[in-house]
C-alpha atoms as a PDB file:
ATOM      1  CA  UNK A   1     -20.403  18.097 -31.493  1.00  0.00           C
ATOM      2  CA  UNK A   2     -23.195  15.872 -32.396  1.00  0.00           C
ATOM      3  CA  UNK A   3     -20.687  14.103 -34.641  1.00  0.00           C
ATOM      4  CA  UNK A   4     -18.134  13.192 -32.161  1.00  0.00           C
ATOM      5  CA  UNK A   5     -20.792  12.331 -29.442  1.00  0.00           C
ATOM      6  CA  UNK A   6     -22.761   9.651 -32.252  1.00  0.00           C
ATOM      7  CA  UNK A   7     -18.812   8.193 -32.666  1.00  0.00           C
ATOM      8  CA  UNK A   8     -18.648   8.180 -28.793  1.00  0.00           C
ATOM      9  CA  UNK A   9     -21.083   6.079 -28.523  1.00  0.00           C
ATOM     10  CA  UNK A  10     -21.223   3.532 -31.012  1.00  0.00           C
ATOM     11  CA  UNK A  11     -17.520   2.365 -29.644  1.00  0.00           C
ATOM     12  CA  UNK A  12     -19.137   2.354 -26.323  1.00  0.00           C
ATOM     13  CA  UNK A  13     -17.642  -1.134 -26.234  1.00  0.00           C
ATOM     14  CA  UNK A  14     -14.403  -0.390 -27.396  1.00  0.00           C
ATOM     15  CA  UNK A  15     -11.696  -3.107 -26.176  1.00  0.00           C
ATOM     16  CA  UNK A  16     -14.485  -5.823 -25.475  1.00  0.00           C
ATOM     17  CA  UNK A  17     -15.707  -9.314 -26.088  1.00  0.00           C
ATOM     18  CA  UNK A  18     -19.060 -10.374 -27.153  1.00  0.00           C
ATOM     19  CA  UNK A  19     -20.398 -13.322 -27.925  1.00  0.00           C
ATOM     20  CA  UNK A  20     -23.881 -13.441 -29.670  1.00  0.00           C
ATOM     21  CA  UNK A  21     -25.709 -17.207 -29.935  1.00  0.00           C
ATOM     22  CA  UNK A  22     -28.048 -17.405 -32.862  1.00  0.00           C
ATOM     23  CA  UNK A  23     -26.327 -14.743 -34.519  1.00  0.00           C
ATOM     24  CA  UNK A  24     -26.744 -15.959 -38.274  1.00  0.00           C
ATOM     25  CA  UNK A  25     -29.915 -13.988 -39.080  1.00  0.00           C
ATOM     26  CA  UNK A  26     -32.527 -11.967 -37.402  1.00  0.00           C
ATOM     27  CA  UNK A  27     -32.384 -10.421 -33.757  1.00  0.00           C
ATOM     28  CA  UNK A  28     -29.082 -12.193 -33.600  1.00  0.00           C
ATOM     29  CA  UNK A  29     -27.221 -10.534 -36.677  1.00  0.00           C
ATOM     30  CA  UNK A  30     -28.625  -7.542 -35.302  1.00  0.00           C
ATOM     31  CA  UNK A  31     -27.235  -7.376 -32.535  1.00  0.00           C
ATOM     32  CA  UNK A  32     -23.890  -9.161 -33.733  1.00  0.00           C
ATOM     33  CA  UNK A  33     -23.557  -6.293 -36.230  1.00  0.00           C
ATOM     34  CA  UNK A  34     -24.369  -3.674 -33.548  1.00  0.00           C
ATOM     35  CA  UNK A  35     -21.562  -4.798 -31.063  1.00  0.00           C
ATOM     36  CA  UNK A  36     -18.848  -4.849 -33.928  1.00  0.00           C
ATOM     37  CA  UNK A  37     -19.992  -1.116 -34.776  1.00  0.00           C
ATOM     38  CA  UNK A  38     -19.993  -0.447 -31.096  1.00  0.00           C
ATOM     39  CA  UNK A  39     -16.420  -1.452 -31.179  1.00  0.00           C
ATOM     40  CA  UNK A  40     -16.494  -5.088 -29.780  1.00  0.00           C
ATOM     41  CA  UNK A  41     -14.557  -8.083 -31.157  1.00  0.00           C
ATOM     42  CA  UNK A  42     -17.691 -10.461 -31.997  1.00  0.00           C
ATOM     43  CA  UNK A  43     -17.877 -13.945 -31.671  1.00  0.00           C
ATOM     44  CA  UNK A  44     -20.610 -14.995 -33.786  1.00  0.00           C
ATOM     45  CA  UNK A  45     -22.500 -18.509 -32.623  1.00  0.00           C
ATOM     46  CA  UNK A  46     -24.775 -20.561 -34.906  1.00  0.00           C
ATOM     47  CA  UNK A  47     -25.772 -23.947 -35.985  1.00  0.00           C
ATOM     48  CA  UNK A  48     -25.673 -22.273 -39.739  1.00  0.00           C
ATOM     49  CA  UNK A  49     -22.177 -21.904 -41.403  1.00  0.00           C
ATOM     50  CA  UNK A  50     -23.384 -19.997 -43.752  1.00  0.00           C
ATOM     51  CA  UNK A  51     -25.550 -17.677 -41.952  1.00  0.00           C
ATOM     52  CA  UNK A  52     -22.853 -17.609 -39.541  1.00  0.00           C
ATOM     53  CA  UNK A  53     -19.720 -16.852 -41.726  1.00  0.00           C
ATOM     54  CA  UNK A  54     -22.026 -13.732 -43.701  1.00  0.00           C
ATOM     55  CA  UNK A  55     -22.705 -12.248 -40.212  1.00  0.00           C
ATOM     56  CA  UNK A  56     -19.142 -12.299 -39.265  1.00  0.00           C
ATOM     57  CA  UNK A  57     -18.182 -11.086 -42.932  1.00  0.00           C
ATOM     58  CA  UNK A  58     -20.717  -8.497 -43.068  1.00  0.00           C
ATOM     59  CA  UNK A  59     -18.853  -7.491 -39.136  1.00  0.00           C
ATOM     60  CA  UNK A  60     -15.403  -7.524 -40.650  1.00  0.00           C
ATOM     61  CA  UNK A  61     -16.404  -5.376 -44.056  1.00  0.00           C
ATOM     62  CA  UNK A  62     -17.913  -2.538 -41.472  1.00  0.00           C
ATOM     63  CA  UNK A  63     -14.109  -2.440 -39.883  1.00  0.00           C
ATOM     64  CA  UNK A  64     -15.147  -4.825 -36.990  1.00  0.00           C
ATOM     65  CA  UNK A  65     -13.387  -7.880 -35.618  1.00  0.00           C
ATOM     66  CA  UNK A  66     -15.510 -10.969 -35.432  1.00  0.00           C
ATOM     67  CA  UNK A  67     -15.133 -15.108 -34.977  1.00  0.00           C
ATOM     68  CA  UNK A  68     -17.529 -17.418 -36.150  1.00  0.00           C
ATOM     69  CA  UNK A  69     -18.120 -20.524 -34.415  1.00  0.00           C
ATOM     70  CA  UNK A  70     -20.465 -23.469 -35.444  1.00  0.00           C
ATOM     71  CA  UNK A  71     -22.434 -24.321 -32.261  1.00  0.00           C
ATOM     72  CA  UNK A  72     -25.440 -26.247 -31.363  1.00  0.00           C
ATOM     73  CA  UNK A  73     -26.081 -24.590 -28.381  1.00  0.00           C
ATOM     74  CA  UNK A  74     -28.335 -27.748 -27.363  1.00  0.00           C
ATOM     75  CA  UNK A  75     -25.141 -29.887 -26.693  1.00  0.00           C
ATOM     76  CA  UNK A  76     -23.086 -29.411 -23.758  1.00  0.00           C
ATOM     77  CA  UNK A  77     -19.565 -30.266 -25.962  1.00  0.00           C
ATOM     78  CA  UNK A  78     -20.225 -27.159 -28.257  1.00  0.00           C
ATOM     79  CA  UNK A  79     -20.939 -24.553 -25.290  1.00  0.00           C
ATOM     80  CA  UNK A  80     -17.939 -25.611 -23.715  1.00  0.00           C
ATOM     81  CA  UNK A  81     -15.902 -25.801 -27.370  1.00  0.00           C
ATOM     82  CA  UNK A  82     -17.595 -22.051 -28.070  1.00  0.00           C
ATOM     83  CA  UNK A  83     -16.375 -21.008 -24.690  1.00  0.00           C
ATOM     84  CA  UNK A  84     -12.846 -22.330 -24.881  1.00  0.00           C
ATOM     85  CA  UNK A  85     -12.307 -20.766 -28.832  1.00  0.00           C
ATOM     86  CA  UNK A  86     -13.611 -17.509 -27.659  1.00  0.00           C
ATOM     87  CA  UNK A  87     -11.014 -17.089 -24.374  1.00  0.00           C
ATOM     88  CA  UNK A  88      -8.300 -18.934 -26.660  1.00  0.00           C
ATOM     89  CA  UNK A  89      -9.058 -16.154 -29.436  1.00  0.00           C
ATOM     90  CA  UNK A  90     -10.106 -13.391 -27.737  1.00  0.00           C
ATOM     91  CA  UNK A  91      -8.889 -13.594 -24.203  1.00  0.00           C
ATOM     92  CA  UNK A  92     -12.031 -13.163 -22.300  1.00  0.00           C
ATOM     93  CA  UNK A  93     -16.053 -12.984 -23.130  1.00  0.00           C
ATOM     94  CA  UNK A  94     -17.234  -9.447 -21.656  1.00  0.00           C
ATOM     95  CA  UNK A  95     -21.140  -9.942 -22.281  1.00  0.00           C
ATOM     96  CA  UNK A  96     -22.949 -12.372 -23.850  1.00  0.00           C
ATOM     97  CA  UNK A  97     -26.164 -12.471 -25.273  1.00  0.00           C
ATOM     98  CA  UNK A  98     -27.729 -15.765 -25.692  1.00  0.00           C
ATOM     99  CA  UNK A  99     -30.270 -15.290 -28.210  1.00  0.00           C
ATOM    100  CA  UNK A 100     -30.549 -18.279 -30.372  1.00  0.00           C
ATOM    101  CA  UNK A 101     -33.928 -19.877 -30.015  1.00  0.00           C
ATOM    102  CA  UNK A 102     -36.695 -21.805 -31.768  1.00  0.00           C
ATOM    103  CA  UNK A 103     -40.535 -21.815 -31.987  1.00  0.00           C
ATOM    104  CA  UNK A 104     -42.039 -24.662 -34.361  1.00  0.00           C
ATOM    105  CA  UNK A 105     -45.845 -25.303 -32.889  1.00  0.00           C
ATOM    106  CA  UNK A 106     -49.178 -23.771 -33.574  1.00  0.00           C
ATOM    107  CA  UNK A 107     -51.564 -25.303 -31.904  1.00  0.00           C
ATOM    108  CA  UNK A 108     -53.525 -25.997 -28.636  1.00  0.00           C
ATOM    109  CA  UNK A 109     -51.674 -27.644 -25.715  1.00  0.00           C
ATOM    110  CA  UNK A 110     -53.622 -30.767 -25.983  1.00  0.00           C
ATOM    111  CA  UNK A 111     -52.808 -30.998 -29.672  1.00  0.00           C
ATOM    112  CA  UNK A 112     -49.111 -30.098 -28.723  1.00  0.00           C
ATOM    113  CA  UNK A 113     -46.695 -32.936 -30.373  1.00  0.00           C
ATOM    114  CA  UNK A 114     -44.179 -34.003 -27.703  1.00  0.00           C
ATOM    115  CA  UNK A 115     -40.894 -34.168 -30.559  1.00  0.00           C
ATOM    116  CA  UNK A 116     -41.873 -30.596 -31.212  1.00  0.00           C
ATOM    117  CA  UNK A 117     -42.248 -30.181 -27.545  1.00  0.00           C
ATOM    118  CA  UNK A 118     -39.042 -31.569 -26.420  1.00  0.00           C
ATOM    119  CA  UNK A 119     -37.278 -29.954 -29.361  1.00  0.00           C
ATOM    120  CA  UNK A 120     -38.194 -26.468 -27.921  1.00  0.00           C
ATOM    121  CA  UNK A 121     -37.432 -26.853 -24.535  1.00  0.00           C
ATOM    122  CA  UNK A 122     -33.871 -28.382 -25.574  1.00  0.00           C
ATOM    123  CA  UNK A 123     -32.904 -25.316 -27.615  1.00  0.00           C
ATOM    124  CA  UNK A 124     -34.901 -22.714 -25.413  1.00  0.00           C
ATOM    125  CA  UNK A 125     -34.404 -24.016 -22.100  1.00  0.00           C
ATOM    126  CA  UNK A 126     -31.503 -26.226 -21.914  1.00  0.00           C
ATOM    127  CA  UNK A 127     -29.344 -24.425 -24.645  1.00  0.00           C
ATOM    128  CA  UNK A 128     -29.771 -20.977 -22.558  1.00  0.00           C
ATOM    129  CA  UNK A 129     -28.770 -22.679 -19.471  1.00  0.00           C
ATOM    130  CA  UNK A 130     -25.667 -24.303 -21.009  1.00  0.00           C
ATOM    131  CA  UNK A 131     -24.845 -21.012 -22.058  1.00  0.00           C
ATOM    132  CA  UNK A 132     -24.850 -19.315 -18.911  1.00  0.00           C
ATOM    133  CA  UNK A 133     -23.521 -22.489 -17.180  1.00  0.00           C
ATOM    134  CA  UNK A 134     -20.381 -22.138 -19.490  1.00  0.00           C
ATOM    135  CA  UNK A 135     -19.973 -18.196 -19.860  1.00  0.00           C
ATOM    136  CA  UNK A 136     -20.421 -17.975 -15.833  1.00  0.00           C
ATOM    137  CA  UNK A 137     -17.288 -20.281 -15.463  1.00  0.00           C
ATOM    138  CA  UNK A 138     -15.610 -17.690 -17.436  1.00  0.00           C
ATOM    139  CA  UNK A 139     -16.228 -14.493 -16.469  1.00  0.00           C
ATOM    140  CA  UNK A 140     -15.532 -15.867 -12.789  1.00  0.00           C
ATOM    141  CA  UNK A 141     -12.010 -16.493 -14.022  1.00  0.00           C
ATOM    142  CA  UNK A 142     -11.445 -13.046 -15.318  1.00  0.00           C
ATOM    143  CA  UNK A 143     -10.750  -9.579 -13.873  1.00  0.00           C
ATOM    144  CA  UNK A 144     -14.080  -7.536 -14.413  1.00  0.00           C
ATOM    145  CA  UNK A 145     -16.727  -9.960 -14.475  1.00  0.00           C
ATOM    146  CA  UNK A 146     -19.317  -9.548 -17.380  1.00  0.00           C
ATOM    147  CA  UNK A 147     -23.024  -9.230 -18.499  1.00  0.00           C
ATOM    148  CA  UNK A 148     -25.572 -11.728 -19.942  1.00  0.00           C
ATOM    149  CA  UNK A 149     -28.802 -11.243 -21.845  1.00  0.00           C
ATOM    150  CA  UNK A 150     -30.767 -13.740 -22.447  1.00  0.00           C
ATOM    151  CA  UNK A 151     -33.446 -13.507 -25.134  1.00  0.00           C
ATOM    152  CA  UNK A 152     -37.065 -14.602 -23.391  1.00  0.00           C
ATOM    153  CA  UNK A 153     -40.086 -13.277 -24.871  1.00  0.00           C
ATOM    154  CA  UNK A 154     -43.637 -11.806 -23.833  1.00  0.00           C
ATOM    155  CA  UNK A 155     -44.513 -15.365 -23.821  1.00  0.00           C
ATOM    156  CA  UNK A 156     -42.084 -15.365 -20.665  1.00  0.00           C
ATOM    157  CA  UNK A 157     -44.019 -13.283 -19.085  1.00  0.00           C
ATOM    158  CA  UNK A 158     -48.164 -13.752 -20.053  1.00  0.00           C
ATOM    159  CA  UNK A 159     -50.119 -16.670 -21.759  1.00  0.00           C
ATOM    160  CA  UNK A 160     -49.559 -17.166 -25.111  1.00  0.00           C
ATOM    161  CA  UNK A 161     -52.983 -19.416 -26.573  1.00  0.00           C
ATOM    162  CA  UNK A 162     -51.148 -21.628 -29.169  1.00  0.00           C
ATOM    163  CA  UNK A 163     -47.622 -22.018 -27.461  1.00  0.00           C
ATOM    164  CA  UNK A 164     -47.573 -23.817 -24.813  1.00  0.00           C
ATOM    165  CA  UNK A 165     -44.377 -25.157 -25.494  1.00  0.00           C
ATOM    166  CA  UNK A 166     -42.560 -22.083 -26.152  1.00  0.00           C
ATOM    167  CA  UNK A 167     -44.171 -20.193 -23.231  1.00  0.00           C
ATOM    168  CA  UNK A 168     -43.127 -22.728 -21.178  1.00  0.00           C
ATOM    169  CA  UNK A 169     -39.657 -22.504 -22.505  1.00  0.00           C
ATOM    170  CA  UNK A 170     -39.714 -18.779 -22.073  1.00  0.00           C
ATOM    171  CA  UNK A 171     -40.764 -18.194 -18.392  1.00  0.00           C
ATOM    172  CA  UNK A 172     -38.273 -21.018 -17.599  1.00  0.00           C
ATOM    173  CA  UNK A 173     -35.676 -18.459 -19.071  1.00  0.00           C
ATOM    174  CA  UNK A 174     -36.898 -15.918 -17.097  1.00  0.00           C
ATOM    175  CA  UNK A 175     -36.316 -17.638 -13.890  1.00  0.00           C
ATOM    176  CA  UNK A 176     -33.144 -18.793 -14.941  1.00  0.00           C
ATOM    177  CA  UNK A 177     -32.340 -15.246 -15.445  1.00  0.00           C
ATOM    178  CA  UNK A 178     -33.366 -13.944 -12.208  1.00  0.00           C
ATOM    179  CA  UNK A 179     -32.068 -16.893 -10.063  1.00  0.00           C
ATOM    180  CA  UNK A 180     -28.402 -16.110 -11.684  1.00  0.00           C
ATOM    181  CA  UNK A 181     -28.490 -13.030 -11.471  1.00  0.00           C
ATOM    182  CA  UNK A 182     -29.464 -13.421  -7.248  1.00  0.00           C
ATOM    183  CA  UNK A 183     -26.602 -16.085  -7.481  1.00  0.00           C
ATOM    184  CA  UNK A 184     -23.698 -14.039  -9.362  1.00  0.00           C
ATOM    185  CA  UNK A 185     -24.624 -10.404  -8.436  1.00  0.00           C
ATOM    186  CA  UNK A 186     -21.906 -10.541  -5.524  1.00  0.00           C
ATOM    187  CA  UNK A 187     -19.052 -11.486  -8.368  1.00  0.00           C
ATOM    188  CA  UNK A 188     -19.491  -8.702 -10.782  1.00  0.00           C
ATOM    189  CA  UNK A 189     -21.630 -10.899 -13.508  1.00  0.00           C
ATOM    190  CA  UNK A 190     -24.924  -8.907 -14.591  1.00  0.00           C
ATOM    191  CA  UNK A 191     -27.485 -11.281 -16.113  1.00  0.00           C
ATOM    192  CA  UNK A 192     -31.053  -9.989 -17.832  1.00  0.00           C
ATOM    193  CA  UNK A 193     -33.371 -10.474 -20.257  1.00  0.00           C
ATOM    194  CA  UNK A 194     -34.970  -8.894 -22.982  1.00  0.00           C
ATOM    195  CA  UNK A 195     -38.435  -9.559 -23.733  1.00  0.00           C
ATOM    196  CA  UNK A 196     -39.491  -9.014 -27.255  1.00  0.00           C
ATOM    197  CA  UNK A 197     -43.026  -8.415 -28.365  1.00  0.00           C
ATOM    198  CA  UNK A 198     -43.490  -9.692 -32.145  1.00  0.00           C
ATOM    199  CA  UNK A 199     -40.836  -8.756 -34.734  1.00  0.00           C
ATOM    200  CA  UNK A 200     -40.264  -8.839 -37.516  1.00  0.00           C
ATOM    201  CA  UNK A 201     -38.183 -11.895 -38.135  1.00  0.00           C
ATOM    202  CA  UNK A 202     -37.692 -14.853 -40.380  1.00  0.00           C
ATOM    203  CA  UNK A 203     -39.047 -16.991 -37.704  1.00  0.00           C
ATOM    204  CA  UNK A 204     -42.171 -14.165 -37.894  1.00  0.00           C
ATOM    205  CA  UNK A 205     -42.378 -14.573 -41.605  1.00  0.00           C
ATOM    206  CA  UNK A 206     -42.300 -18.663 -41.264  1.00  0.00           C
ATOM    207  CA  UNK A 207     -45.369 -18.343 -38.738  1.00  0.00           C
ATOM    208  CA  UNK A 208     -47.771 -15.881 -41.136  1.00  0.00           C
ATOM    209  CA  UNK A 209     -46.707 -17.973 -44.227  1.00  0.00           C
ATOM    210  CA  UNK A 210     -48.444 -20.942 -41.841  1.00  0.00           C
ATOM    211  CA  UNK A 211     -51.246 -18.889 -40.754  1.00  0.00           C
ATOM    212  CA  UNK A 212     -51.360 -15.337 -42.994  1.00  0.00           C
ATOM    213  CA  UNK A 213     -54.464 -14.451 -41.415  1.00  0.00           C
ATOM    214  CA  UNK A 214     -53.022 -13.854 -37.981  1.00  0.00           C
ATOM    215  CA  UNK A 215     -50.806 -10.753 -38.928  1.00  0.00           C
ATOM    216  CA  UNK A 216     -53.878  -8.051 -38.967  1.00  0.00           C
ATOM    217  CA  UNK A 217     -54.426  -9.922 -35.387  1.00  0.00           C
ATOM    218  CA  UNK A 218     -51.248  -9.773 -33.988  1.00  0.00           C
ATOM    219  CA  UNK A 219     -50.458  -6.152 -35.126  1.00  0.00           C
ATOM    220  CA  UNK A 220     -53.629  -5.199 -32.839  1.00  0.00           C
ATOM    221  CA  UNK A 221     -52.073  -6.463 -29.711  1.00  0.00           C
ATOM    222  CA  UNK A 222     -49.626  -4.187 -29.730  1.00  0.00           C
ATOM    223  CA  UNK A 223     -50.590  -0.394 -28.732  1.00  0.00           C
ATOM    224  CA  UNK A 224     -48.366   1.127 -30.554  1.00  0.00           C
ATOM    225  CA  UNK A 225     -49.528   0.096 -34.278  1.00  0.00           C
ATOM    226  CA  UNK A 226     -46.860  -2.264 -35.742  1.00  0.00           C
ATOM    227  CA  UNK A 227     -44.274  -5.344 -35.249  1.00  0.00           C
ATOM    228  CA  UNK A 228     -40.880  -4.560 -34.004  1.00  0.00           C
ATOM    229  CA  UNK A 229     -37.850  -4.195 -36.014  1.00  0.00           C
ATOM    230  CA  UNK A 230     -34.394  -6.574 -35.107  1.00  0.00           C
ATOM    231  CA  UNK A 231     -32.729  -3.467 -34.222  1.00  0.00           C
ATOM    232  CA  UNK A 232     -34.846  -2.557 -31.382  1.00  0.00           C
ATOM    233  CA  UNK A 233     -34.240  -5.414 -29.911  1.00  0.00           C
ATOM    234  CA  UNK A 234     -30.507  -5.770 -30.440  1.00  0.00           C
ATOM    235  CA  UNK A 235     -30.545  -2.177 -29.142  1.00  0.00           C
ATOM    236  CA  UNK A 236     -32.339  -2.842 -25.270  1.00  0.00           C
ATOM    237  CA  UNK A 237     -29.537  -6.113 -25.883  1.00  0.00           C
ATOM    238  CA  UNK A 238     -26.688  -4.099 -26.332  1.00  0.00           C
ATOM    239  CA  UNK A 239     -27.511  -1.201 -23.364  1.00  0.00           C
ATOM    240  CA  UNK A 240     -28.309  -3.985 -20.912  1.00  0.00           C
ATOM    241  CA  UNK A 241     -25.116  -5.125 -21.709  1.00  0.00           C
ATOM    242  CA  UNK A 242     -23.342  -1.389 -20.997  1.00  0.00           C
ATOM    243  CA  UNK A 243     -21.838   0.628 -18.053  1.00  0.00           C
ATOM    244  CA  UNK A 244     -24.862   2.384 -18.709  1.00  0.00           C
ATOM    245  CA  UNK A 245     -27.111  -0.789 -17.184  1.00  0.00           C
ATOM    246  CA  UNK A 246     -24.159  -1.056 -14.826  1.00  0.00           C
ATOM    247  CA  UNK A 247     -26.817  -1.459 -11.565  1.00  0.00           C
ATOM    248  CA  UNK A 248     -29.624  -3.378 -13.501  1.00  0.00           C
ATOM    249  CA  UNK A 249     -29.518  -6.948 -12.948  1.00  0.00           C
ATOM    250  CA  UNK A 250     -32.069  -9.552 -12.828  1.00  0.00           C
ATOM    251  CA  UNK A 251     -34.336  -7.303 -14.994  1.00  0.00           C
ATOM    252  CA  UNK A 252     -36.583  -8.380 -17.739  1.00  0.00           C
ATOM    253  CA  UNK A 253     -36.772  -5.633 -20.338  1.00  0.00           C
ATOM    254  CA  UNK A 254     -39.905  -5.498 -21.939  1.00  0.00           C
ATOM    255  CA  UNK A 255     -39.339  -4.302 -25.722  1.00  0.00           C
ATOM    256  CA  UNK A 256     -43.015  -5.177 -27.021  1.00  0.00           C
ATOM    257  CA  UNK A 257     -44.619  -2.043 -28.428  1.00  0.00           C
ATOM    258  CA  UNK A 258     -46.805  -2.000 -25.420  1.00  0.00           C
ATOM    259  CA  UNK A 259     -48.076  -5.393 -25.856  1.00  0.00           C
ATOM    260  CA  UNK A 260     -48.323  -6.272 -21.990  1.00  0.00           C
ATOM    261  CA  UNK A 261     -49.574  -2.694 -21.213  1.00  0.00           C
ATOM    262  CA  UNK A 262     -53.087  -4.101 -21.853  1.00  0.00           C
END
């Protein structure tokens, strides 16, 4: 029994379509991998081919279906080309999570570069609401509607000394979140966000090789004793992105070890 109800439900998305941005390593391949064992057909987004292509491959040896598609999700021309190859491959997009994201500064705001500035906000900001802009037009086309995720941060929701830039950039996709969810709840399109605490990441790993005296500090923050792992993450993703979420929309889900508890 406990057999057939684990195979239950990891094909809990049997017969869908998701499309996962940033999906060539961390939080992204997670949760790329874990919709292709849940039984989705994947459609893997990324800047990197070859981080893109070994997710996809690494969905396909597991018995999955996936797509890659090269996409900067900065530029209008790939959303709407990612879009298009999806529904011309695939049919539809049933959820989406639009994780792929940046975060390049260390410093105080007044020491803040404004290149490094405007790069995060592009990706962050403007490549989260392409996404949506583009996956919305969709999913009003098709029988069913859909979900979104979008990937904010604890830094979307409190200070963050050091960030400016990328808090910014993550309460701005909080508020897209919640003002498209207010807009689309009446046509069957979910749309939430997950808020991670600190995991562990290559983009975690780039910002202790910087500063390797800030991991005993940053472990502290969070109640519970440690970073978070990918697959927590791509976990809260994927059940936002169920029937089981099916009345939760314009939600941030908090997935920080108990960071903002304190």
């Amino acid at each position: 029994m406990v057999g057939k109800m684990k195979q239950q439900h990891e094909k809990t998305f049997d017969g869908k379509v998701a499309m996962v941005t940033g999906a060539a390593g961390g939080i992204g391949r997670a949760a790329a991998l874990a919709f292709g064992r849940a039984g989705a057909c994947v459609v893997v987004a990324d800047t990197s081919v070859d981080g893109g292509h070994a997710t996809a491959a690494m969905i396909v040896e597991a018995g999955g279906k996936a797509l890659f598609v090269q996409a900067n999700v900065a530029r209008a021309s790939d959303v709407e080309a990612l879009i298009d190859k999806a529904v011309a491959y695939y049919g539809r997009i049933d959820c989406a999570f639009n994780n792929a994201g940046i975060e390049e500064e260390a410093g105080l705001l007044a020491e803040c570069d404004e290149a490094c500035f405007d790069r995060i906000i592009n990706v962050n900001v403007k490549g989260t609401w392409l996404c949506m802009k583009y996956q919305i037009r969709q999913m009003l086309k098709q029988e069913g509607g859909g979900a979104i995720v979008n990937t904010a941060s604890v830094a979307g929701l409190v200070g963050a000394p050091t960030q400016s830039a990328y808090a910014a950039s993550k309460h701005a996709v909080v508020g897209m979140t919640r003002t498209a969810a207010a807009e689309y709840g009446g046509s069957g399109i979910r749309i939430n966000s997950v808020c991670p605490g600190v995991i562990n990441t290559p983009m975690l790993a780039r910002a202790l090789g910087r500063e390797p005296e800030r991991e005993r500090k940053l472990k502290n923050l969070h109640p519970i004793g440690r970073f978070g792992e990918v697959s927590e993450i791509a976990n809260a993703a994927l059940w936002l992105c169920s029937e089981q979420a099916s009345f939760v929309t314009g939600h941030q889900l908090t997935v920080d070890g108990g960071l903002t508890a304190i």
